[in-house]
Protein backbone atom coordinates (compact mmCIF):
# COMPACT_ATOMS: atom_id res chain seq x y z
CA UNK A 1 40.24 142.66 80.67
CA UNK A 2 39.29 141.47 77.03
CA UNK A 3 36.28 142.32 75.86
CA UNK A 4 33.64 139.25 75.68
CA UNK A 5 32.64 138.21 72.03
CA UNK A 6 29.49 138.29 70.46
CA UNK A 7 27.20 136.16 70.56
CA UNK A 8 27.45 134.15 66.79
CA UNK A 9 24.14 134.68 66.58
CA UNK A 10 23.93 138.39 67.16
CA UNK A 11 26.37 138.27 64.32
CA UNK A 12 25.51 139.28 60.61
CA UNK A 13 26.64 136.72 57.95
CA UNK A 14 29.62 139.07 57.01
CA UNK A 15 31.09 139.61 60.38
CA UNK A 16 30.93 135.85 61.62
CA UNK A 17 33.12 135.35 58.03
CA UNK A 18 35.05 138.31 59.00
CA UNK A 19 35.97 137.08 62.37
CA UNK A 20 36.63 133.36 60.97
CA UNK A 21 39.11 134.24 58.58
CA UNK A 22 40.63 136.21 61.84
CA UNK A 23 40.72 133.10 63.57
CA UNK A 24 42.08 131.08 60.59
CA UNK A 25 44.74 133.23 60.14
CA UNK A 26 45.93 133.22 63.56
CA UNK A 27 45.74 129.74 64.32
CA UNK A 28 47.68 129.22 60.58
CA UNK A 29 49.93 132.04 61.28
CA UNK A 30 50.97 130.49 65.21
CA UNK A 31 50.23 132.97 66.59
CA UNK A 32 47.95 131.97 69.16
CA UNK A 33 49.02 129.08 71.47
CA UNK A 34 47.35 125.69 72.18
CA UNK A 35 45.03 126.62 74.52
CA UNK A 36 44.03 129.50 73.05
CA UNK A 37 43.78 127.92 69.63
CA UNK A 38 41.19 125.53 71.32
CA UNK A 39 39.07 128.41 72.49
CA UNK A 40 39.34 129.70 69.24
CA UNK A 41 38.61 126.55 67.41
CA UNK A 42 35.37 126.19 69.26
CA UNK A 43 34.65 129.77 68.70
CA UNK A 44 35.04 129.05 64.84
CA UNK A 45 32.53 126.09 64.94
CA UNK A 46 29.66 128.58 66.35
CA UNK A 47 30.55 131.17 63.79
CA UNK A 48 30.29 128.35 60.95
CA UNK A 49 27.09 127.17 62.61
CA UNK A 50 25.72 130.77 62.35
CA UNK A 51 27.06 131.10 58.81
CA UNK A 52 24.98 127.76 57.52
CA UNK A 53 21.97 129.15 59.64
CA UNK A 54 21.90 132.30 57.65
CA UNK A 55 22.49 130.78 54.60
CA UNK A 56 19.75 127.95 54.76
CA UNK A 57 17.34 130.37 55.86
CA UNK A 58 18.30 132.52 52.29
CA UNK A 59 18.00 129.16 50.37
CA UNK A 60 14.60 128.72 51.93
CA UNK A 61 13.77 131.97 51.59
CA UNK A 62 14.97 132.04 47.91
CA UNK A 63 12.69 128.15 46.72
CA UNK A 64 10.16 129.89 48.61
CA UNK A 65 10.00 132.78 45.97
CA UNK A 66 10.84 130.71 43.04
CA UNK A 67 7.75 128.62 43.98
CA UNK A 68 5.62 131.49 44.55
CA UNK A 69 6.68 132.97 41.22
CA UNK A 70 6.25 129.56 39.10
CA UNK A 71 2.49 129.36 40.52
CA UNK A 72 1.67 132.94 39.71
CA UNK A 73 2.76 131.92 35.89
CA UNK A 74 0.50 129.01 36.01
């Protein structure tokens, strides 16, 4: 029985790109067929969506410090 996936969000950044490159490659590569490429398609959108999630929250997180340091230099 395969083993279930991860949830995307339980996922760090670099293992939901890991895992999408997988799944680029094997859709690219045929070797995967329809069906499955639809699962896998699907299963690429969430690792995307967990991708931008983490990297909004570091753009955020990143203004959030450059504002913090401008109004210390004030």
């Amino acid at each position: 029985m395969p083993e279930t996936p991860a949830d995307p969000a339980d996922l760090r950044f670099e293992e939901a790109i890991a895992e999408l490159e997988s799944i680029i490659e094997q859709i690219d590569e045929g070797k995967i067929g329809l069906e499955e490429a639809m699962v896998a398609h699907r299963r690429g959108r969430a690792l995307v969506a967990r991708c931008r999630s983490v990297l909004d929250a570091v753009e955020q997180e990143l203004e959030s410090t450059e504002t913090d340091s401008s109004a210390d230099a004030s």
